[in-house]
PDB file of N, CA and C in Angstrom:
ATOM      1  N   UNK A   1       0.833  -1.181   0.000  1.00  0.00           N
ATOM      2  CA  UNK A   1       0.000   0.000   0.000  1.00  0.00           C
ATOM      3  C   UNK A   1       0.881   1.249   0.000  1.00  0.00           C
ATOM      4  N   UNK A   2       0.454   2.089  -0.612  1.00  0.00           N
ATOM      5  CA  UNK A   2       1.122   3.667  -0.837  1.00  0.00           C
ATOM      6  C   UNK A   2       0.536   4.627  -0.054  1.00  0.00           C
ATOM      7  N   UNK A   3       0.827   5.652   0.382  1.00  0.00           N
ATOM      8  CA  UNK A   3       0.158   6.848   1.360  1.00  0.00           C
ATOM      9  C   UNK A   3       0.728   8.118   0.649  1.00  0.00           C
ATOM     10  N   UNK A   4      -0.629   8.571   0.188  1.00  0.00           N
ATOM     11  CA  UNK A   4      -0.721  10.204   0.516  1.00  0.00           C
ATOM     12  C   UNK A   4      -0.975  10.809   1.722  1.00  0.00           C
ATOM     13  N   UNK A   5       0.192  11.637   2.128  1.00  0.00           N
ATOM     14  CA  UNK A   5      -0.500  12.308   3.445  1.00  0.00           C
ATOM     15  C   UNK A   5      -0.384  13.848   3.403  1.00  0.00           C
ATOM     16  N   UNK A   6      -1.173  14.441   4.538  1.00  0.00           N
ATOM     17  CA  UNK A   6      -1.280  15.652   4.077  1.00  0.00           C
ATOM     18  C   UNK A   6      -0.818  16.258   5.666  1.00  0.00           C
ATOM     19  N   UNK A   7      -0.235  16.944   6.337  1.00  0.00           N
ATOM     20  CA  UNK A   7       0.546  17.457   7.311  1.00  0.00           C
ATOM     21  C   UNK A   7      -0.233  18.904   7.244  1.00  0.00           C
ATOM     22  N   UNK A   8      -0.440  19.583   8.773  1.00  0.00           N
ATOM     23  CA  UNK A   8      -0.179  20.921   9.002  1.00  0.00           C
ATOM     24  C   UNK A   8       1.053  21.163  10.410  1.00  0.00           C
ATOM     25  N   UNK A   9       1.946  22.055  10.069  1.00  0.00           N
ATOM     26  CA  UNK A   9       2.671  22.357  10.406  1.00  0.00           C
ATOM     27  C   UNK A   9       2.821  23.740  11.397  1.00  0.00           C
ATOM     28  N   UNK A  10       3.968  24.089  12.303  1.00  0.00           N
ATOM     29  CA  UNK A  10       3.637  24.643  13.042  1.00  0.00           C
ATOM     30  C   UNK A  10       2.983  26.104  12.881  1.00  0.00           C
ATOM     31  N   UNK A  11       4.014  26.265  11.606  1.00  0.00           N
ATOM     32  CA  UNK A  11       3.921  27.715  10.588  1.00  0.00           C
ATOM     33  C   UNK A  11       1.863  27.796   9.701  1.00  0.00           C
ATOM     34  N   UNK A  12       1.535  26.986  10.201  1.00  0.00           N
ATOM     35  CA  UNK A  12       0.293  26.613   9.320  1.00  0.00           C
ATOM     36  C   UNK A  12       0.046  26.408   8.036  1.00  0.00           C
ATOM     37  N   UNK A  13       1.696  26.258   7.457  1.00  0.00           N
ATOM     38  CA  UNK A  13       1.830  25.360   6.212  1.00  0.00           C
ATOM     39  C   UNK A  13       1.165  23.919   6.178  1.00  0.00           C
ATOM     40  N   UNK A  14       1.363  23.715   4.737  1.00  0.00           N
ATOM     41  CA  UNK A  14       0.879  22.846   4.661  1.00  0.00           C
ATOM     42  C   UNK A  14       2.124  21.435   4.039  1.00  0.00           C
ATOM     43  N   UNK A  15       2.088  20.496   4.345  1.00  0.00           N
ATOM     44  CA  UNK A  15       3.062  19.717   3.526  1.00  0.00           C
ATOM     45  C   UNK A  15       2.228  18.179   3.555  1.00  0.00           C
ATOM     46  N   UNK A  16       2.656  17.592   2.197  1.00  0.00           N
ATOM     47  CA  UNK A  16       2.447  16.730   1.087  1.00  0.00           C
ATOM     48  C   UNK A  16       3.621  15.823   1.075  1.00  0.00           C
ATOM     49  N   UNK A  17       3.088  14.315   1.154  1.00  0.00           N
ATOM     50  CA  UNK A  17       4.107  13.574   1.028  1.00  0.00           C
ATOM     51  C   UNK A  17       3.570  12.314   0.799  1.00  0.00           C
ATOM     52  N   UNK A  18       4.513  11.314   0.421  1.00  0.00           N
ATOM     53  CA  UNK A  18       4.039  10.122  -0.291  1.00  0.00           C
ATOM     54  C   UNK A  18       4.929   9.224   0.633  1.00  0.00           C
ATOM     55  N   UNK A  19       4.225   7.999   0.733  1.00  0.00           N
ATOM     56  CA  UNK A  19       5.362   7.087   1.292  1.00  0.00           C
ATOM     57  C   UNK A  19       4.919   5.499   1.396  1.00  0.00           C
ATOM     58  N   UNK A  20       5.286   4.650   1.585  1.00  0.00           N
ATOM     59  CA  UNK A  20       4.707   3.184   1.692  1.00  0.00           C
ATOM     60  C   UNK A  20       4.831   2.800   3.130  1.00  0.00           C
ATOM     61  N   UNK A  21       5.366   3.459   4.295  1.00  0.00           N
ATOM     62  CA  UNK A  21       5.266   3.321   5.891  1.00  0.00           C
ATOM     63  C   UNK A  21       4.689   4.567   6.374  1.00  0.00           C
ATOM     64  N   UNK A  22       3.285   4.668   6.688  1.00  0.00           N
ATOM     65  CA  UNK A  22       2.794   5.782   7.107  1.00  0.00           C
ATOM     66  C   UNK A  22       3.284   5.927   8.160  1.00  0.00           C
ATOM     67  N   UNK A  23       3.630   5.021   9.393  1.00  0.00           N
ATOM     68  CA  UNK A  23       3.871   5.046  10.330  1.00  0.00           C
ATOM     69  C   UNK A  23       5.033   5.822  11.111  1.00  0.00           C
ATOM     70  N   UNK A  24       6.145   5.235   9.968  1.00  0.00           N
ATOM     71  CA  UNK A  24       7.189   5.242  10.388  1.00  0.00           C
ATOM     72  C   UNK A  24       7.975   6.397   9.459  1.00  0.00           C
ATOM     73  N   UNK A  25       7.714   7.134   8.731  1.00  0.00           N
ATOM     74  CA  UNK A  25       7.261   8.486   7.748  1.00  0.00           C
ATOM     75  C   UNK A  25       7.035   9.609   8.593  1.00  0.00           C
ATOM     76  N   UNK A  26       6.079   9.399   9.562  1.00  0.00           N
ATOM     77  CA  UNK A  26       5.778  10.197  10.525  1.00  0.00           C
ATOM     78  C   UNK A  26       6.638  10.366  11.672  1.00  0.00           C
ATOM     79  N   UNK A  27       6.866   9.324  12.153  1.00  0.00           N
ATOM     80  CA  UNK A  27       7.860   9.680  13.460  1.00  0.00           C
ATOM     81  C   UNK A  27       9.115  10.063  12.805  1.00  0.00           C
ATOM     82  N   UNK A  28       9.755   9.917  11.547  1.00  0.00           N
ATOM     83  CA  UNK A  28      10.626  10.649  10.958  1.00  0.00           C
ATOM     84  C   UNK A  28      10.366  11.770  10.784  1.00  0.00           C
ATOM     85  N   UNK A  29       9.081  12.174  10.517  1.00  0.00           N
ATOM     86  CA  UNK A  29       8.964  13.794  10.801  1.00  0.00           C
ATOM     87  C   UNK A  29       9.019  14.737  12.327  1.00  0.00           C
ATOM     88  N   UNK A  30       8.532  13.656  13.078  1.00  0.00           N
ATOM     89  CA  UNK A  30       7.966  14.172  14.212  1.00  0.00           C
ATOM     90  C   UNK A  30       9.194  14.245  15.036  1.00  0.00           C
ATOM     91  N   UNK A  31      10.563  13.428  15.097  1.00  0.00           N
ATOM     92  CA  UNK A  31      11.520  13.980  15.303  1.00  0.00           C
ATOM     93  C   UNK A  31      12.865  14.377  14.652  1.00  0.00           C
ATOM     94  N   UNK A  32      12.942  14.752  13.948  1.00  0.00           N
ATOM     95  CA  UNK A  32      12.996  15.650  12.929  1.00  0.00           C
ATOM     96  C   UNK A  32      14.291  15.516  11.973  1.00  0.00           C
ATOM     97  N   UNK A  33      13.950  14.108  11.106  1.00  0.00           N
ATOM     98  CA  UNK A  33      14.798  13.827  10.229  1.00  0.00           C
ATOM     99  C   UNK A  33      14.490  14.497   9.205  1.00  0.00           C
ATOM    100  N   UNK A  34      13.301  15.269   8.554  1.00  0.00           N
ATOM    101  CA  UNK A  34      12.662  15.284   7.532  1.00  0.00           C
ATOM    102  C   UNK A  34      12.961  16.774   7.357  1.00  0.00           C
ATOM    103  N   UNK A  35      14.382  17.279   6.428  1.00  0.00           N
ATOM    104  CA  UNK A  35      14.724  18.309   6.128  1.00  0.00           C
ATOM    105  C   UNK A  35      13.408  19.113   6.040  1.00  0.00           C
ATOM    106  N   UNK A  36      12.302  19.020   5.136  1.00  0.00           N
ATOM    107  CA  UNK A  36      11.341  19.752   5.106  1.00  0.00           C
ATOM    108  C   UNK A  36      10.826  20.331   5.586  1.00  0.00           C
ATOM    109  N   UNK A  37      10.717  19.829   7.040  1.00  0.00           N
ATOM    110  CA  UNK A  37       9.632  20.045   8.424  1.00  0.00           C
ATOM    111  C   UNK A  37      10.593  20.182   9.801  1.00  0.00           C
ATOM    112  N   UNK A  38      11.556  19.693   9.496  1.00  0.00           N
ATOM    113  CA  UNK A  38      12.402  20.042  11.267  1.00  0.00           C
ATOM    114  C   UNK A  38      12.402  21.199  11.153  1.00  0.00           C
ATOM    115  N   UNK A  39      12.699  22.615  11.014  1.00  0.00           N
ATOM    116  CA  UNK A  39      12.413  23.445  11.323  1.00  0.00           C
ATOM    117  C   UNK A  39      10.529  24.327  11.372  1.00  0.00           C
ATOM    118  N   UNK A  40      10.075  23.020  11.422  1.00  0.00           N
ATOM    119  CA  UNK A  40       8.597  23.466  11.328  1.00  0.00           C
ATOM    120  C   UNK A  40       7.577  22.633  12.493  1.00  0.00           C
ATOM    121  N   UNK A  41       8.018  22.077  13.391  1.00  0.00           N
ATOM    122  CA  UNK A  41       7.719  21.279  14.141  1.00  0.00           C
ATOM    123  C   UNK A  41       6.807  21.653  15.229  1.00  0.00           C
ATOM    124  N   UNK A  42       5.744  20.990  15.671  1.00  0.00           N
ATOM    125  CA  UNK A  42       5.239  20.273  15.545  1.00  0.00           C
ATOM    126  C   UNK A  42       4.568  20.134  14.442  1.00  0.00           C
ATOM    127  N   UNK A  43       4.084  18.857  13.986  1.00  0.00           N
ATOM    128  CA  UNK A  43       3.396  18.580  12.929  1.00  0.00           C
ATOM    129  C   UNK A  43       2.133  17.907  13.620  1.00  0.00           C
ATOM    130  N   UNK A  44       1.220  17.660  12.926  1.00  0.00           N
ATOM    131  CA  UNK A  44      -0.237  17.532  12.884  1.00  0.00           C
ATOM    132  C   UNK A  44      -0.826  16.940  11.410  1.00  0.00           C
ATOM    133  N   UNK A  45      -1.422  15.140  11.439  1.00  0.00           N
ATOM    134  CA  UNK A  45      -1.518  14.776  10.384  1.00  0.00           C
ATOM    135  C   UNK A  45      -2.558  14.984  10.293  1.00  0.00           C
ATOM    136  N   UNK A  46      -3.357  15.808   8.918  1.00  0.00           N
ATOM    137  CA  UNK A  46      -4.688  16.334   8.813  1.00  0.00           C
ATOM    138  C   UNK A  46      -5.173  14.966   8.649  1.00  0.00           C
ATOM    139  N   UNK A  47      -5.217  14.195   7.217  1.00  0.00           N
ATOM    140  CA  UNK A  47      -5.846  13.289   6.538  1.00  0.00           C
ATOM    141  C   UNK A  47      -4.637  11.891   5.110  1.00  0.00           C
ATOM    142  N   UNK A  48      -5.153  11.220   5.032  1.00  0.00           N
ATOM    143  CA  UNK A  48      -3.867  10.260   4.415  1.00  0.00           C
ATOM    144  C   UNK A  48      -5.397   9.679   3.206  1.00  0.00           C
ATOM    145  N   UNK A  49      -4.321   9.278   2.286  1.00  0.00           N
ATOM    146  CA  UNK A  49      -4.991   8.581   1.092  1.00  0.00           C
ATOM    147  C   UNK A  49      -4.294   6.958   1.141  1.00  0.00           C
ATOM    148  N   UNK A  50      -5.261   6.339   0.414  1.00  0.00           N
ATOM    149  CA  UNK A  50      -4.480   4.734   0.610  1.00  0.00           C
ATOM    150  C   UNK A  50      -4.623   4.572  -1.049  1.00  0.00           C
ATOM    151  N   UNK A  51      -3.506   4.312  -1.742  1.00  0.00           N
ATOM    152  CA  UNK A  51      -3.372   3.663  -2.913  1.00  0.00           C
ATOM    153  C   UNK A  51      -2.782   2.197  -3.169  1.00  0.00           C
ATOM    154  N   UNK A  52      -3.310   1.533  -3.931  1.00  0.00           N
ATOM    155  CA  UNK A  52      -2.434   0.119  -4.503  1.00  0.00           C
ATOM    156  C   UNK A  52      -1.314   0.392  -5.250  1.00  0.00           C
ATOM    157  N   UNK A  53      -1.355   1.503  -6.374  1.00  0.00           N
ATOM    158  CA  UNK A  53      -0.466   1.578  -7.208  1.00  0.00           C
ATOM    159  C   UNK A  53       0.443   2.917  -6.901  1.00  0.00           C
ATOM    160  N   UNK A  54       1.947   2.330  -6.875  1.00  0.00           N
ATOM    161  CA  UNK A  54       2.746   3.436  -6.196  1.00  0.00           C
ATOM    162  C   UNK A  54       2.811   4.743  -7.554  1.00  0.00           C
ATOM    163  N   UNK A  55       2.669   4.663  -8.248  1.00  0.00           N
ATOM    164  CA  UNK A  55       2.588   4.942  -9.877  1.00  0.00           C
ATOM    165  C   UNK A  55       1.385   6.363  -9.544  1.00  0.00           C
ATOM    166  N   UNK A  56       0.551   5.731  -9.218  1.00  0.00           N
ATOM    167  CA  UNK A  56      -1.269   6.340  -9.124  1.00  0.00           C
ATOM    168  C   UNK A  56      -0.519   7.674  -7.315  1.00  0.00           C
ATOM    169  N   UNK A  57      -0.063   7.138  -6.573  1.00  0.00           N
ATOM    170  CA  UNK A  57      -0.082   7.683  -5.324  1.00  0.00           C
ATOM    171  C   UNK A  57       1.050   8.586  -5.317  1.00  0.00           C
ATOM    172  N   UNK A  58       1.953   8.334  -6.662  1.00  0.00           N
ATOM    173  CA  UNK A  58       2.765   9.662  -6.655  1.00  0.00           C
ATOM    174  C   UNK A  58       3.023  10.992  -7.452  1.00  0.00           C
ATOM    175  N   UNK A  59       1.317  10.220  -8.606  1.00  0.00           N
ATOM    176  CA  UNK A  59       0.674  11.180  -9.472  1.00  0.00           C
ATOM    177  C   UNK A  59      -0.312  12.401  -8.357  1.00  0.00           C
ATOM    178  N   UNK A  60      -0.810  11.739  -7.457  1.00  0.00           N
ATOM    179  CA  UNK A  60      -1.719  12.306  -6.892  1.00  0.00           C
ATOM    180  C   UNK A  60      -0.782  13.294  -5.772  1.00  0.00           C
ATOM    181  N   UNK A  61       0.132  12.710  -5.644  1.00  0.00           N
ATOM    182  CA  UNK A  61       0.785  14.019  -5.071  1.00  0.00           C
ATOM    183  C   UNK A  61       1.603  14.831  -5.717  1.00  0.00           C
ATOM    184  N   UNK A  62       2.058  14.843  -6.745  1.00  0.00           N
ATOM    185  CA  UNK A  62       2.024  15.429  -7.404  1.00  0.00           C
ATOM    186  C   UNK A  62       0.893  16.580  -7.620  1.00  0.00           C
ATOM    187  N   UNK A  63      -0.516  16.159  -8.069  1.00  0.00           N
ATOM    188  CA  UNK A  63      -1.108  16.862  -8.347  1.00  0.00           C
ATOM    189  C   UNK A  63      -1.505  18.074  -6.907  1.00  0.00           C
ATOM    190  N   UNK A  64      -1.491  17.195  -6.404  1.00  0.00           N
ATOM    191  CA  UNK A  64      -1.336  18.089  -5.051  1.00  0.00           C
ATOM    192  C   UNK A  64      -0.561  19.373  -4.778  1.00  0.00           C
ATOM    193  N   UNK A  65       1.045  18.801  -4.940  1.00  0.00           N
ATOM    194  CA  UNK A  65       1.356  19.581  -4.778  1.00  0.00           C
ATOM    195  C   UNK A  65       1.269  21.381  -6.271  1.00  0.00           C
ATOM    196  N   UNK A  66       0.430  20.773  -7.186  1.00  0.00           N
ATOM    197  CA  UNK A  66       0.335  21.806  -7.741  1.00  0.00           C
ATOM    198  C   UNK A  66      -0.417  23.357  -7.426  1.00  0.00           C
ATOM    199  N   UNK A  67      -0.675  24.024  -8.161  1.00  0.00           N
ATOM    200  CA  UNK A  67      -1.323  25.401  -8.213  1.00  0.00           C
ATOM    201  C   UNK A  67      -2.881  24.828  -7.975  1.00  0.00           C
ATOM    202  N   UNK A  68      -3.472  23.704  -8.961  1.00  0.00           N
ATOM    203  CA  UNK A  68      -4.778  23.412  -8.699  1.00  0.00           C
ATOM    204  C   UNK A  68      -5.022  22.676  -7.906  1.00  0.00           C
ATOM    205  N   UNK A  69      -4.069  21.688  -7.475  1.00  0.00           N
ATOM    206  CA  UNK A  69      -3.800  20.708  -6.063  1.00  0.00           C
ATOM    207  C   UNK A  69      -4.226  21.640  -4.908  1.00  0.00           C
ATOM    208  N   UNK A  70      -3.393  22.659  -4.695  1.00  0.00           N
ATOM    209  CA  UNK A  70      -3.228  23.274  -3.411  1.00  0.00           C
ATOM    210  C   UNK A  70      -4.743  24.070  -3.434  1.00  0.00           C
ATOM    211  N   UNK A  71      -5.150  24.581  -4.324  1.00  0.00           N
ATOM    212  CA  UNK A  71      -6.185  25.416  -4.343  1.00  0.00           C
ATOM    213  C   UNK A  71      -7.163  23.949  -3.791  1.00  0.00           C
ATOM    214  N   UNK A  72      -7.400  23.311  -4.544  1.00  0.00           N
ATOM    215  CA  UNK A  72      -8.357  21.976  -3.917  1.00  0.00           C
ATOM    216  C   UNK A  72      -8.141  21.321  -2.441  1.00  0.00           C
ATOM    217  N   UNK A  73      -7.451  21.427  -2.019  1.00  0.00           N
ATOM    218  CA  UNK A  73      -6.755  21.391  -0.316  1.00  0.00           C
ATOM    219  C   UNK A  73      -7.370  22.276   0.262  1.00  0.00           C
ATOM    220  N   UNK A  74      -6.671  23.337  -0.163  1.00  0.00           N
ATOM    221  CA  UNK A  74      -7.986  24.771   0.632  1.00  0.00           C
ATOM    222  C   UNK A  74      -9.464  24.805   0.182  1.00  0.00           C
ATOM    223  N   UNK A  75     -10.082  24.256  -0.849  1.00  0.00           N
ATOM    224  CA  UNK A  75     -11.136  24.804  -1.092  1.00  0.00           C
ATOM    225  C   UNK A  75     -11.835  23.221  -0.339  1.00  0.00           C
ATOM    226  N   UNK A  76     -11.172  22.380  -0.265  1.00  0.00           N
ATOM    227  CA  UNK A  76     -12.298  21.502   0.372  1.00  0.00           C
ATOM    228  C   UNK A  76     -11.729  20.138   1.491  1.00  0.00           C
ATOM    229  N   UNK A  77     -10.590  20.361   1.782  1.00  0.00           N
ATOM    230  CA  UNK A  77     -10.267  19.526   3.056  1.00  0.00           C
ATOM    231  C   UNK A  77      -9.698  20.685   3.784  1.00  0.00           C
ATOM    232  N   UNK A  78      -8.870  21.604   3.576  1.00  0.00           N
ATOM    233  CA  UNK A  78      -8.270  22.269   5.037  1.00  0.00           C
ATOM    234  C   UNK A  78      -9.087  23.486   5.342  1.00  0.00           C
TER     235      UNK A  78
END
C-alpha cells in the first residue's frame, strides 16, 4: 500500500508527502529527520490517502502539490 499524506505544520503550512510506511514516515517527521519540516515542528496529520499503485499515489501528489492541487486542499479539506 502507498500513502498520501497531508501534514499541518507549526507555521500553518501545509506539507504533502508520499510514502509506503505511514507510520514510520511520521515519526521521521515528528523527530525531525525530515529536512522539510524540522524546522517546522510540531506537525499535525490532517488526513492520508491509501493507494495500490505506487505509480497512481505519486501522481496524486504530485497533483497536489500543484497550483490546482493546493487550491483543492484549501477549497475543500483544510
Amino acid at each position: 500500500m502507498w500513502y498520501v499524506y497531508i501534514l499541518t505544520c507549526n507555521d500553518e503550512q501545509t506539507y504533502v508527502g508520499c510514502t509506503d510506511n505511514l507510520d514510520g514516515r511520521l515519526k521521521r517527521h515528528q523527530s525531525g529527520w525530515v529536512p522539510a519540516t524540522k524546522n517546522r515542528l510540531p506537525i499535525k496529520l490532517i488526513t492520508y490517502l491509501v493507494f495500490t499503485d505506487k505509480y497512481k499515489a505519486y501522481d496524486f501528489e504530485k497533483y497536489l502539490k500543484s497550483g490546482s492541487g493546493r487550491a483543492f486542499l484549501k477549497k475543500r479539506l483544510i
